[in-house]
PDB file of N, CA and C in Angstrom:
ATOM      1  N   UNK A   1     157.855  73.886 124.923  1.00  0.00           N
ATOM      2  CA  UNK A   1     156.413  73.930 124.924  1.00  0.00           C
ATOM      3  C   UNK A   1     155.932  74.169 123.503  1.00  0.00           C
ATOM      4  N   UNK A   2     154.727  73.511 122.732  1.00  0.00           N
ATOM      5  CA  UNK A   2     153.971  73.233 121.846  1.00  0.00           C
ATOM      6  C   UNK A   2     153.076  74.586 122.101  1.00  0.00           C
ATOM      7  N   UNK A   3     153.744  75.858 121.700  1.00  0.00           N
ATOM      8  CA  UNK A   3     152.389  76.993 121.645  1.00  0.00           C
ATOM      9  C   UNK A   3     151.352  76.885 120.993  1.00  0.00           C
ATOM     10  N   UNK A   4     151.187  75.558 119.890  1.00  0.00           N
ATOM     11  CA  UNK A   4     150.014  75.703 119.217  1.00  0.00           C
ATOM     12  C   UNK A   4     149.268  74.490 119.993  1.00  0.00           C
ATOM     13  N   UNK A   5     149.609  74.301 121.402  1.00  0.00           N
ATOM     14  CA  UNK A   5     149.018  73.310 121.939  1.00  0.00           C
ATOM     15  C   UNK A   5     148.035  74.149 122.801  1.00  0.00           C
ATOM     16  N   UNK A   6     148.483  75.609 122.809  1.00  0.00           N
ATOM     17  CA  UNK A   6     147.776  76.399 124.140  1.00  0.00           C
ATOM     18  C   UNK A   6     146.205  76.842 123.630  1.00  0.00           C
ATOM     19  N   UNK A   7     145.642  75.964 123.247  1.00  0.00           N
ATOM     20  CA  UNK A   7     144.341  76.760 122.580  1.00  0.00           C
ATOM     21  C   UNK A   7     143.083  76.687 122.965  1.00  0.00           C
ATOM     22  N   UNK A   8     143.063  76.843 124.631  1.00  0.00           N
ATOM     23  CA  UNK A   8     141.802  77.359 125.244  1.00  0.00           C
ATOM     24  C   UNK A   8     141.855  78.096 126.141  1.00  0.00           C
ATOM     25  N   UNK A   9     141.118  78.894 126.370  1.00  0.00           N
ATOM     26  CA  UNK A   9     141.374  80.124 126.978  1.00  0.00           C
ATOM     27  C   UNK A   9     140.453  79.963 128.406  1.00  0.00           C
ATOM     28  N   UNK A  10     141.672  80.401 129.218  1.00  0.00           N
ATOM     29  CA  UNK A  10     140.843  80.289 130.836  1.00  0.00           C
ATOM     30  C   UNK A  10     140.873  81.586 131.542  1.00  0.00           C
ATOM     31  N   UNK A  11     140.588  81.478 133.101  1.00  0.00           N
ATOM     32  CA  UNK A  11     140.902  82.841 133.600  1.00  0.00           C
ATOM     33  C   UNK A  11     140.942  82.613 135.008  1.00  0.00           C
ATOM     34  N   UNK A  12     141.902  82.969 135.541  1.00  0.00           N
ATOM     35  CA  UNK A  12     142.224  82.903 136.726  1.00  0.00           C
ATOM     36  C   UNK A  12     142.065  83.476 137.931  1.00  0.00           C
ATOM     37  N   UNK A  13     141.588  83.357 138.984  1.00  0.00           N
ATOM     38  CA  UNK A  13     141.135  84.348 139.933  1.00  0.00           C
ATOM     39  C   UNK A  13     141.973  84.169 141.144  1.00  0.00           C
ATOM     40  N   UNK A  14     141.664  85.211 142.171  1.00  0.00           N
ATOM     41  CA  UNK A  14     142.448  85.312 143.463  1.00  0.00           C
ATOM     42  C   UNK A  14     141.104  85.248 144.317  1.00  0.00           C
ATOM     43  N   UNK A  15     141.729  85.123 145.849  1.00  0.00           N
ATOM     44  CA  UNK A  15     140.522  85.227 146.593  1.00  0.00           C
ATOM     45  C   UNK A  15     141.264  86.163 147.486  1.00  0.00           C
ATOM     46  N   UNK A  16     140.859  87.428 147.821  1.00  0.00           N
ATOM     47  CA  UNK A  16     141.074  88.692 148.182  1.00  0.00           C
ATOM     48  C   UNK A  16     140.121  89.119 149.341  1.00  0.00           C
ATOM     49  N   UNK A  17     140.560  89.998 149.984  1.00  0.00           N
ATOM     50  CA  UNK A  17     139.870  91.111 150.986  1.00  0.00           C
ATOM     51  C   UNK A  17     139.504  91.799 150.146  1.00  0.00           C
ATOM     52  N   UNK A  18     138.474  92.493 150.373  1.00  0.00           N
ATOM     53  CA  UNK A  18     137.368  93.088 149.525  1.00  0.00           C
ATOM     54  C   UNK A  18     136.971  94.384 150.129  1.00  0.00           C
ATOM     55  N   UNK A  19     136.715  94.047 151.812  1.00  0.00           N
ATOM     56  CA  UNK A  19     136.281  94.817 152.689  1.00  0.00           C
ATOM     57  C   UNK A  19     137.763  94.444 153.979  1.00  0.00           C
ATOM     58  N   UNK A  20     137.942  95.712 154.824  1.00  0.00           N
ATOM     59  CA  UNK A  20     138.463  94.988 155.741  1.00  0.00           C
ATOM     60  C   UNK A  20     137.479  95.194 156.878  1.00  0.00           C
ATOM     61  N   UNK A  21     138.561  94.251 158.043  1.00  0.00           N
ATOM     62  CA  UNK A  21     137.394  93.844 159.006  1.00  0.00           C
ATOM     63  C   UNK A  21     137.012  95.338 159.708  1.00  0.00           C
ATOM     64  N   UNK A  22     135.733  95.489 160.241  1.00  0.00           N
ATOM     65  CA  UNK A  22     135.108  96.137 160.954  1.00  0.00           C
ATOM     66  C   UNK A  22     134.399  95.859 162.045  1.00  0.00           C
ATOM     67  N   UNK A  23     135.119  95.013 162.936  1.00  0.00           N
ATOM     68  CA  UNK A  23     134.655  94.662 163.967  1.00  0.00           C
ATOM     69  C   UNK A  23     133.507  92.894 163.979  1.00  0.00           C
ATOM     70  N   UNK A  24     133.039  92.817 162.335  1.00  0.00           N
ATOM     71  CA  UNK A  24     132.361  91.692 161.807  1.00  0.00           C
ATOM     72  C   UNK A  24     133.814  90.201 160.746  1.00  0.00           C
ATOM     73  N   UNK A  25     134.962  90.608 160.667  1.00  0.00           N
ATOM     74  CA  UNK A  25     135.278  90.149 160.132  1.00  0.00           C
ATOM     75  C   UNK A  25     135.791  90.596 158.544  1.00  0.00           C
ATOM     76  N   UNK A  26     136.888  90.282 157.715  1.00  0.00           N
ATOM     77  CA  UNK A  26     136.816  90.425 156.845  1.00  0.00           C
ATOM     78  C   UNK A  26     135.984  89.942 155.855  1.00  0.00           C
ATOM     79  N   UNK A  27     135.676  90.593 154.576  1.00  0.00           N
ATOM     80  CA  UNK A  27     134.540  90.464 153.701  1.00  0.00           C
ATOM     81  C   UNK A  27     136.132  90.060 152.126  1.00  0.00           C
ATOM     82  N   UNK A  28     135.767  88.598 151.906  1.00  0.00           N
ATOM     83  CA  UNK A  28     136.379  88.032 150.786  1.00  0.00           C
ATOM     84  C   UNK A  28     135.927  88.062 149.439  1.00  0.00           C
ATOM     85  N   UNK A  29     136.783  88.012 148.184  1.00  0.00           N
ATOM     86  CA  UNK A  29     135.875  87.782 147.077  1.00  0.00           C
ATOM     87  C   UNK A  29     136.515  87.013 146.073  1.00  0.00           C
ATOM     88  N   UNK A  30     136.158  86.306 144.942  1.00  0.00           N
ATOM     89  CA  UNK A  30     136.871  85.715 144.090  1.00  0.00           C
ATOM     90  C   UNK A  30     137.348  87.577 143.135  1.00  0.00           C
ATOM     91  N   UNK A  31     138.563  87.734 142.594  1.00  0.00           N
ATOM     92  CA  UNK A  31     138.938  88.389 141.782  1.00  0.00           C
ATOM     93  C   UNK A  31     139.452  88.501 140.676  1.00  0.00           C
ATOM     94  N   UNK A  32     139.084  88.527 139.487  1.00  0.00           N
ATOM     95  CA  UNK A  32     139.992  87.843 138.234  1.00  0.00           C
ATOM     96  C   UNK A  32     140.830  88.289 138.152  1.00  0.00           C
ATOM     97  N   UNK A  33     142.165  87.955 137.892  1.00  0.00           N
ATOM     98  CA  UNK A  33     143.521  88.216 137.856  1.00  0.00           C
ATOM     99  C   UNK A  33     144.093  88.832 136.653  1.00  0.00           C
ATOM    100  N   UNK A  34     143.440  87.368 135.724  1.00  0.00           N
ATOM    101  CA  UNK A  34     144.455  87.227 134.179  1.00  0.00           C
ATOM    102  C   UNK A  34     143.170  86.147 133.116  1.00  0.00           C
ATOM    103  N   UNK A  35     143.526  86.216 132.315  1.00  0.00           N
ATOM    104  CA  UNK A  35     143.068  85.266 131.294  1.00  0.00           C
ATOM    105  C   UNK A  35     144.499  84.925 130.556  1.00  0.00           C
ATOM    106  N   UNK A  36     144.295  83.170 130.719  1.00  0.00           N
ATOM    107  CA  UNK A  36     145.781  82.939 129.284  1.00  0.00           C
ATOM    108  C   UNK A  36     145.381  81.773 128.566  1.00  0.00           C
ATOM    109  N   UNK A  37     145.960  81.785 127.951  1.00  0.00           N
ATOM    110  CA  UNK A  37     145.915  80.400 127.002  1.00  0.00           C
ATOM    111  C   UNK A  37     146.591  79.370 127.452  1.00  0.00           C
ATOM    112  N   UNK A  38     145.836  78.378 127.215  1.00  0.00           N
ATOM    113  CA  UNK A  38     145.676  76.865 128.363  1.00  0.00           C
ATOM    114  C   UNK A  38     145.697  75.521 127.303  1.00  0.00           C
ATOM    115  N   UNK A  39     146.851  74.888 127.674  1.00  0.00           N
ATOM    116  CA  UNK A  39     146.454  73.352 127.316  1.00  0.00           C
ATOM    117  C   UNK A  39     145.885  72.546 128.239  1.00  0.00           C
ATOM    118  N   UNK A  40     144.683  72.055 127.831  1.00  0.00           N
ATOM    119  CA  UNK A  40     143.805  71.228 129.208  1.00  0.00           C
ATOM    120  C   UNK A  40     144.580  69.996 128.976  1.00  0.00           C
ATOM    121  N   UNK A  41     144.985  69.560 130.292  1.00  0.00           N
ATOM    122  CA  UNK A  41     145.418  68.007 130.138  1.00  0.00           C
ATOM    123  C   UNK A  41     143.870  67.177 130.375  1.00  0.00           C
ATOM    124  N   UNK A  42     144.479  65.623 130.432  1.00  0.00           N
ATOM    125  CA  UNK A  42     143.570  64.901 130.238  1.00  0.00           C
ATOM    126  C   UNK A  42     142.792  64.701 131.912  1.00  0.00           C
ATOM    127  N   UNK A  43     141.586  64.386 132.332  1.00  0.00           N
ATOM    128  CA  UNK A  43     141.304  64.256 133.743  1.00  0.00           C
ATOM    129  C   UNK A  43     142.111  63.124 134.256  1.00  0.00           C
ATOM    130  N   UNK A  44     142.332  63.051 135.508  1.00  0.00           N
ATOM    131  CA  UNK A  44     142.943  61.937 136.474  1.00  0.00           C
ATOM    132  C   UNK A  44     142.098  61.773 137.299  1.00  0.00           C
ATOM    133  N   UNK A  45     141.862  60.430 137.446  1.00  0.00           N
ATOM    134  CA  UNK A  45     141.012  59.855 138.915  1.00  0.00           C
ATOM    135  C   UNK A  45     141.741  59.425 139.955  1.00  0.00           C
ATOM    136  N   UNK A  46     141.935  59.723 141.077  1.00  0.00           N
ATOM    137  CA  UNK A  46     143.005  59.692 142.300  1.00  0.00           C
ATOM    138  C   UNK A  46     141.949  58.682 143.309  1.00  0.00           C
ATOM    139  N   UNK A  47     142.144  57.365 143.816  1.00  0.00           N
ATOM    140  CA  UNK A  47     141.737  57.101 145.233  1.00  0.00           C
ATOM    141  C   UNK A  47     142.521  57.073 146.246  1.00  0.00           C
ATOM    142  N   UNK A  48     141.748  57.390 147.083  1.00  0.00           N
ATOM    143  CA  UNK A  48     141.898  57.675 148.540  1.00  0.00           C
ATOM    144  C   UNK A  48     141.313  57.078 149.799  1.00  0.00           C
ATOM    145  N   UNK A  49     141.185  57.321 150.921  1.00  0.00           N
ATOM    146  CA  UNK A  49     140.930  57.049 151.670  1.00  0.00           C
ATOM    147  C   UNK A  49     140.202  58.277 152.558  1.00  0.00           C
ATOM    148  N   UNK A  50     139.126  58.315 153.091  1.00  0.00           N
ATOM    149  CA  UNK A  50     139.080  59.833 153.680  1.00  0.00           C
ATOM    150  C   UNK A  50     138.887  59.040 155.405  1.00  0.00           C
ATOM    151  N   UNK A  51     138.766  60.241 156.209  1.00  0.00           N
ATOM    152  CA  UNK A  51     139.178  59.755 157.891  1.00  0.00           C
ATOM    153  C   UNK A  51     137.725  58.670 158.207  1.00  0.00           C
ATOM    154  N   UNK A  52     137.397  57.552 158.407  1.00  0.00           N
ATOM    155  CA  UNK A  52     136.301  57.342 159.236  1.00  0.00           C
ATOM    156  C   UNK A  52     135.152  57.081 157.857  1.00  0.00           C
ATOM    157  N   UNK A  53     135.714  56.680 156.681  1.00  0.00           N
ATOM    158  CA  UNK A  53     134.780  56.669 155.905  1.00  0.00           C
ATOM    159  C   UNK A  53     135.819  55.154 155.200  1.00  0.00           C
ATOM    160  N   UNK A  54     134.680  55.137 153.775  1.00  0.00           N
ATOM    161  CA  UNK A  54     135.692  54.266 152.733  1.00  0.00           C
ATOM    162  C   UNK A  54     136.071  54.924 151.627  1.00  0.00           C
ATOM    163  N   UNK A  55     136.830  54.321 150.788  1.00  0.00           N
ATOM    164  CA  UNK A  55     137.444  54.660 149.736  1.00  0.00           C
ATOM    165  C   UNK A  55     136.491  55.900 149.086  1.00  0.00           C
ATOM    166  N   UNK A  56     137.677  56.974 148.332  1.00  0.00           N
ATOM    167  CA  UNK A  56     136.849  58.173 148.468  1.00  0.00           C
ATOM    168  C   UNK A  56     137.824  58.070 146.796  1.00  0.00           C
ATOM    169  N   UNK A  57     137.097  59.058 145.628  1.00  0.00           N
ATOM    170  CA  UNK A  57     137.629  59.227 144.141  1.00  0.00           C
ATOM    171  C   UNK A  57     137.876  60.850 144.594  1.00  0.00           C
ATOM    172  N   UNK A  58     139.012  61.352 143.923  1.00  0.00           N
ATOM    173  CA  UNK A  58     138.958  63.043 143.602  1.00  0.00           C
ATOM    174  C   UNK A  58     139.333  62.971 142.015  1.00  0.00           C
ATOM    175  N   UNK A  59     138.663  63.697 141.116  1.00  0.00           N
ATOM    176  CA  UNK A  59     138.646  63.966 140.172  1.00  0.00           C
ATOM    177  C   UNK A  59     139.616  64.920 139.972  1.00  0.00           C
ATOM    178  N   UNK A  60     141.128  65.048 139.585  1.00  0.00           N
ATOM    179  CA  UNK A  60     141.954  66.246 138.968  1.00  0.00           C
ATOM    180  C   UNK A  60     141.964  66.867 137.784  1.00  0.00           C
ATOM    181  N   UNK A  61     142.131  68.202 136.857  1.00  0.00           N
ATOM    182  CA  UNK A  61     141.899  68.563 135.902  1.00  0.00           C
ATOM    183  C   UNK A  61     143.646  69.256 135.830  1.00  0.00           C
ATOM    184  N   UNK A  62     144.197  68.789 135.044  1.00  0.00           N
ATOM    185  CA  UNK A  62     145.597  69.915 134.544  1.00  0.00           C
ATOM    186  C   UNK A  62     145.151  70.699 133.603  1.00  0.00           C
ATOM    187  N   UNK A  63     145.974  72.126 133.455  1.00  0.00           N
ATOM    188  CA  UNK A  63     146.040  72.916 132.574  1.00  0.00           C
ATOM    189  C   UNK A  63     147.739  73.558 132.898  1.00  0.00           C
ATOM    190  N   UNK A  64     148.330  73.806 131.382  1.00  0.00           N
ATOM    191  CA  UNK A  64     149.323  73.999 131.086  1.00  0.00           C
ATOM    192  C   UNK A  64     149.067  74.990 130.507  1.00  0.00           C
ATOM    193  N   UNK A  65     150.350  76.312 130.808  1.00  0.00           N
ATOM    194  CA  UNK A  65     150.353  77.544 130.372  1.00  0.00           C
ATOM    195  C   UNK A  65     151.565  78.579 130.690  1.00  0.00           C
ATOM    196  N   UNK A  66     151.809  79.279 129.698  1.00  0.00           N
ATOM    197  CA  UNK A  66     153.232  79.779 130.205  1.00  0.00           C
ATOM    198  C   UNK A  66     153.698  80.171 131.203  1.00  0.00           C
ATOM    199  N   UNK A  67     154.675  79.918 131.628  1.00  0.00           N
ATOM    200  CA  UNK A  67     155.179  80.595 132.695  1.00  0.00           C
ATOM    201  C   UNK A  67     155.033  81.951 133.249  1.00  0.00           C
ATOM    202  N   UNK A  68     154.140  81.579 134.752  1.00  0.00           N
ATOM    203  CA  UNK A  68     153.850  83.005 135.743  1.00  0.00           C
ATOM    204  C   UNK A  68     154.216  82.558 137.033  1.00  0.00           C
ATOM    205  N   UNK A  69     154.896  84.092 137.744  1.00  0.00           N
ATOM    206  CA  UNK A  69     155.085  83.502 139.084  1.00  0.00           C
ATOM    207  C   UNK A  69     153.829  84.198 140.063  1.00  0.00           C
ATOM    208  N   UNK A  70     152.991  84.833 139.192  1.00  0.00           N
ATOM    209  CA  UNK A  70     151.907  85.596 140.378  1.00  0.00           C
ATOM    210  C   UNK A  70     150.816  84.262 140.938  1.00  0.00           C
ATOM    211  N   UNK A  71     150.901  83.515 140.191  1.00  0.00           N
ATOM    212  CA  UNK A  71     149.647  82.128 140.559  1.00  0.00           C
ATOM    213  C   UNK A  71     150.048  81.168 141.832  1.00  0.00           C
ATOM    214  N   UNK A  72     149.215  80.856 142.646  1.00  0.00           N
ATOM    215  CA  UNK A  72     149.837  80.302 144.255  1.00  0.00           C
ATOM    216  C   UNK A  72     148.449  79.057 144.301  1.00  0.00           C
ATOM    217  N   UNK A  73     148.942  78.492 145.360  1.00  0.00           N
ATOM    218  CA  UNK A  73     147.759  77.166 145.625  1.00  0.00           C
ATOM    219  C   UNK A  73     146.976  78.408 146.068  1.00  0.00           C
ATOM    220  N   UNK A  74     145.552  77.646 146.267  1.00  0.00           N
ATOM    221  CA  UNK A  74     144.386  78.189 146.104  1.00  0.00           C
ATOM    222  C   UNK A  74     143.746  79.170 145.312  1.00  0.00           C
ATOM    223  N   UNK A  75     143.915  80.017 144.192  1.00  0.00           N
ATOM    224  CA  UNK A  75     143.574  80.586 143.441  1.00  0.00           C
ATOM    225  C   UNK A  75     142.613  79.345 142.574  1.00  0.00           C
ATOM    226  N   UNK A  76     141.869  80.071 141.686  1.00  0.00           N
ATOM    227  CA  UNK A  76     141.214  79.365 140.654  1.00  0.00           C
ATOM    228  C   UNK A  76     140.913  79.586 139.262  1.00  0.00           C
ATOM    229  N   UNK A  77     140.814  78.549 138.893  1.00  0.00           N
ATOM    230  CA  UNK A  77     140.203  78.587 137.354  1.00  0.00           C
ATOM    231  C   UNK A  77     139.455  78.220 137.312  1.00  0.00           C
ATOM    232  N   UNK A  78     138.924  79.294 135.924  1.00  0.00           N
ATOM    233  CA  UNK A  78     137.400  79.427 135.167  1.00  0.00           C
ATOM    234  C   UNK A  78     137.887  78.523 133.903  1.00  0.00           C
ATOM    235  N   UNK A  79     137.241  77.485 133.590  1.00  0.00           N
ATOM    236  CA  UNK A  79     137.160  76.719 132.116  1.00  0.00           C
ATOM    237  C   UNK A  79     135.620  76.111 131.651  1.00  0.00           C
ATOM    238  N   UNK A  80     135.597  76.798 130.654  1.00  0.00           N
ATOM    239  CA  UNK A  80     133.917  76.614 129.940  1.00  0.00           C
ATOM    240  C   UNK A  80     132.870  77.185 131.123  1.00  0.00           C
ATOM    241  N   UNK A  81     132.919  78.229 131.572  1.00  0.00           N
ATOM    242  CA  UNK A  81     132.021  77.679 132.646  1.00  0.00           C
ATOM    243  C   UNK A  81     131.960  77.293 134.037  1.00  0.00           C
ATOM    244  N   UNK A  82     133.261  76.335 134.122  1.00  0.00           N
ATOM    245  CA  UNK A  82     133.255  75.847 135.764  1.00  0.00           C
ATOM    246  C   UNK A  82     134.410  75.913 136.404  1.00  0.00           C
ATOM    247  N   UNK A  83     134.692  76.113 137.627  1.00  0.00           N
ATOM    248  CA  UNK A  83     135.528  76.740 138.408  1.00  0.00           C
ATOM    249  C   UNK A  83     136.317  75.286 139.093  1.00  0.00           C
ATOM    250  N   UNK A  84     137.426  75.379 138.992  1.00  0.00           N
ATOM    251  CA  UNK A  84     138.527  74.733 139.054  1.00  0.00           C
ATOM    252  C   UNK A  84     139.341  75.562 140.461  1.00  0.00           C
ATOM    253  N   UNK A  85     139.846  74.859 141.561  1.00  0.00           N
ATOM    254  CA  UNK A  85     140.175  75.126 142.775  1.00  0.00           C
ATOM    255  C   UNK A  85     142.201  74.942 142.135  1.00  0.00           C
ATOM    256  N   UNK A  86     143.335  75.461 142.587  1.00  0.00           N
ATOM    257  CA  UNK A  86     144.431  74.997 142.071  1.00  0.00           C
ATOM    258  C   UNK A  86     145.335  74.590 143.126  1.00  0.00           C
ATOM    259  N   UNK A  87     145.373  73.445 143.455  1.00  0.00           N
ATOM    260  CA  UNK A  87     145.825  72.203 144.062  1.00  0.00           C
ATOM    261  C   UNK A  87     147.133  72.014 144.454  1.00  0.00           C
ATOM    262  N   UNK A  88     148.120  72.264 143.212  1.00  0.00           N
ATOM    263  CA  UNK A  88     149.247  72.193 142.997  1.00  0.00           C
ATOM    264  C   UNK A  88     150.009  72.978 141.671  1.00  0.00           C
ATOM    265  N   UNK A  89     151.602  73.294 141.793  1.00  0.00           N
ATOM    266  CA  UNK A  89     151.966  74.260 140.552  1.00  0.00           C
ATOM    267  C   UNK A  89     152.945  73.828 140.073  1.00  0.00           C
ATOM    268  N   UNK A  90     152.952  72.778 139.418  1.00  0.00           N
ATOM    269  CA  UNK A  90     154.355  72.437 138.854  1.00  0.00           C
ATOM    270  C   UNK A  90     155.286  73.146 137.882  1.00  0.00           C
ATOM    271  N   UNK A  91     156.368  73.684 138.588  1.00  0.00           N
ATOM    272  CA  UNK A  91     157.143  74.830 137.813  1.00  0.00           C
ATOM    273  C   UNK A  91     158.696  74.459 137.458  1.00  0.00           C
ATOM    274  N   UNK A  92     158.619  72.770 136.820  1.00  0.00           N
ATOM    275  CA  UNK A  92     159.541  71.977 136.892  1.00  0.00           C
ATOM    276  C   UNK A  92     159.803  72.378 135.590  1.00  0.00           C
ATOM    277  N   UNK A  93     159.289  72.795 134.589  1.00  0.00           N
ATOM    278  CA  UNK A  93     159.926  72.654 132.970  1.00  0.00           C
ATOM    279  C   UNK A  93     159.962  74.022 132.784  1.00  0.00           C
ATOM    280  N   UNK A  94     161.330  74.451 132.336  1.00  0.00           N
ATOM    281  CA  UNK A  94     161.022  75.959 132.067  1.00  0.00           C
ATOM    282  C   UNK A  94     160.295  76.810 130.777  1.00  0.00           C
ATOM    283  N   UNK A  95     160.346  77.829 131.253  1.00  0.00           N
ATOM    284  CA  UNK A  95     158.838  78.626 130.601  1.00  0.00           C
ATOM    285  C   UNK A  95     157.582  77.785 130.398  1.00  0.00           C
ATOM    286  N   UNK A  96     156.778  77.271 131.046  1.00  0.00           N
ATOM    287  CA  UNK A  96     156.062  76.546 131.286  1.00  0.00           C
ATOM    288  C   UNK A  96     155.344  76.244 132.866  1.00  0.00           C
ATOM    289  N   UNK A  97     154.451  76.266 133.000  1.00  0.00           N
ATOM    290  CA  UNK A  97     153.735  75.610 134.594  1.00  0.00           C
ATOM    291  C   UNK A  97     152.373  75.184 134.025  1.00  0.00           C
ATOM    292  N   UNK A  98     152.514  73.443 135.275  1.00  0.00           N
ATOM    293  CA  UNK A  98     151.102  73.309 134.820  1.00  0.00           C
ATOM    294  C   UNK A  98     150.409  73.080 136.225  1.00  0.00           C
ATOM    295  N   UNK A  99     149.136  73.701 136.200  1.00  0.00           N
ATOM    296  CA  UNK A  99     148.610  73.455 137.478  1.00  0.00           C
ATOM    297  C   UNK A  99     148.032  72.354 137.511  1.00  0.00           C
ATOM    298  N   UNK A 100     147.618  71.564 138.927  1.00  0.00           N
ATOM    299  CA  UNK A 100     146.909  70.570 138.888  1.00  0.00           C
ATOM    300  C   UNK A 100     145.454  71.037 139.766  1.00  0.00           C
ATOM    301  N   UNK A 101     144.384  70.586 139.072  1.00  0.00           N
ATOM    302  CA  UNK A 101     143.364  71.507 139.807  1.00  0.00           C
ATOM    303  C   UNK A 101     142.172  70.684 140.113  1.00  0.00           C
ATOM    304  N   UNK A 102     141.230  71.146 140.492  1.00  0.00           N
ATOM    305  CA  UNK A 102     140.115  69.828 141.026  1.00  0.00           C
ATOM    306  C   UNK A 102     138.926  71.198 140.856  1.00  0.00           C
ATOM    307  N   UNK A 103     137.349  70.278 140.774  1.00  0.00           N
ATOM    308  CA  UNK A 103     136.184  71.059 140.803  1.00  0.00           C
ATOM    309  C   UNK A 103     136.159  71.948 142.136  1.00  0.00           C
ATOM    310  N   UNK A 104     135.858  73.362 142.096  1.00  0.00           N
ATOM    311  CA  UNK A 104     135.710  74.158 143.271  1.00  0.00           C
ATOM    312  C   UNK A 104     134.054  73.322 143.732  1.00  0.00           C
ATOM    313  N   UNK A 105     133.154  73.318 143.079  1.00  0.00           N
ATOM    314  CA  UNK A 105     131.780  72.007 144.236  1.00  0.00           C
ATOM    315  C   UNK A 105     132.324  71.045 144.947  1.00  0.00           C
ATOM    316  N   UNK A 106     133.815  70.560 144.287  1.00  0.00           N
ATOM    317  CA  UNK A 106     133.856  69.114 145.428  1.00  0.00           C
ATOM    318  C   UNK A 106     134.737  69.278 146.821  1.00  0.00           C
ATOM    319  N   UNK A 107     134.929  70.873 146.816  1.00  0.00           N
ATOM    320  CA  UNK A 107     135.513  71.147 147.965  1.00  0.00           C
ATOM    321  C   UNK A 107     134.588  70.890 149.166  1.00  0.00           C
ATOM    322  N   UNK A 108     135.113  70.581 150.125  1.00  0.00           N
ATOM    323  CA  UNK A 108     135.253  70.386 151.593  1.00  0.00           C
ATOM    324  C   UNK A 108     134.272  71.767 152.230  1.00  0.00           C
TER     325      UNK A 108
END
């Protein structure tokens, strides 16, 4: 890995119990985890198909950053501003993972 490639800084959150249930349900929250230094990859445009519709685009965002094992699908990232959902964790190259992530608005 190119450490002088890591030069934007993100921050990562969990989505946590906050409250537990009291008879209403548990009460969730986004939680920041960590901040690290991030190589943004370039965007990917993916088509698809969605059920009962036509051809559908998802927009993906990578970011690359050293190797952690606390980060899981669904957590998110914060970059500039906007919140990134995490999709997938590729933990194929060592000391290294890069997530693959999509806008948290274009969720479902």
């Amino acid at each position: 890995m190119n450490i002088g490639g890591l030069s934007e800084r993100i921050k990562l959150y969990e989505h946590v119990v906050t409250e537990e249930d009291a008879g209403f349900g548990a009460t969730y929250d986004w939680v920041e985890r960590a901040e690290a230094w991030a190589q943004v990859r370039r965007p990917r445009i993916q088509t698809g198909n969605m059920i009962g519709s036509a051809d559908a685009l998802m927009l993906t965002q990578g970011f690359t950053l050293r190797s952690r094992k606390d980060i899981s699908k669904g957590w998110r990232v914060e970059y500039k501003g906007e919140m990134y959902e995490v999709l997938h964790i590729d933990r194929s190259v060592s000391g290294e993972i890069t997530l693959t992530t999509r806008s948290a608005e274009a969720m479902p």
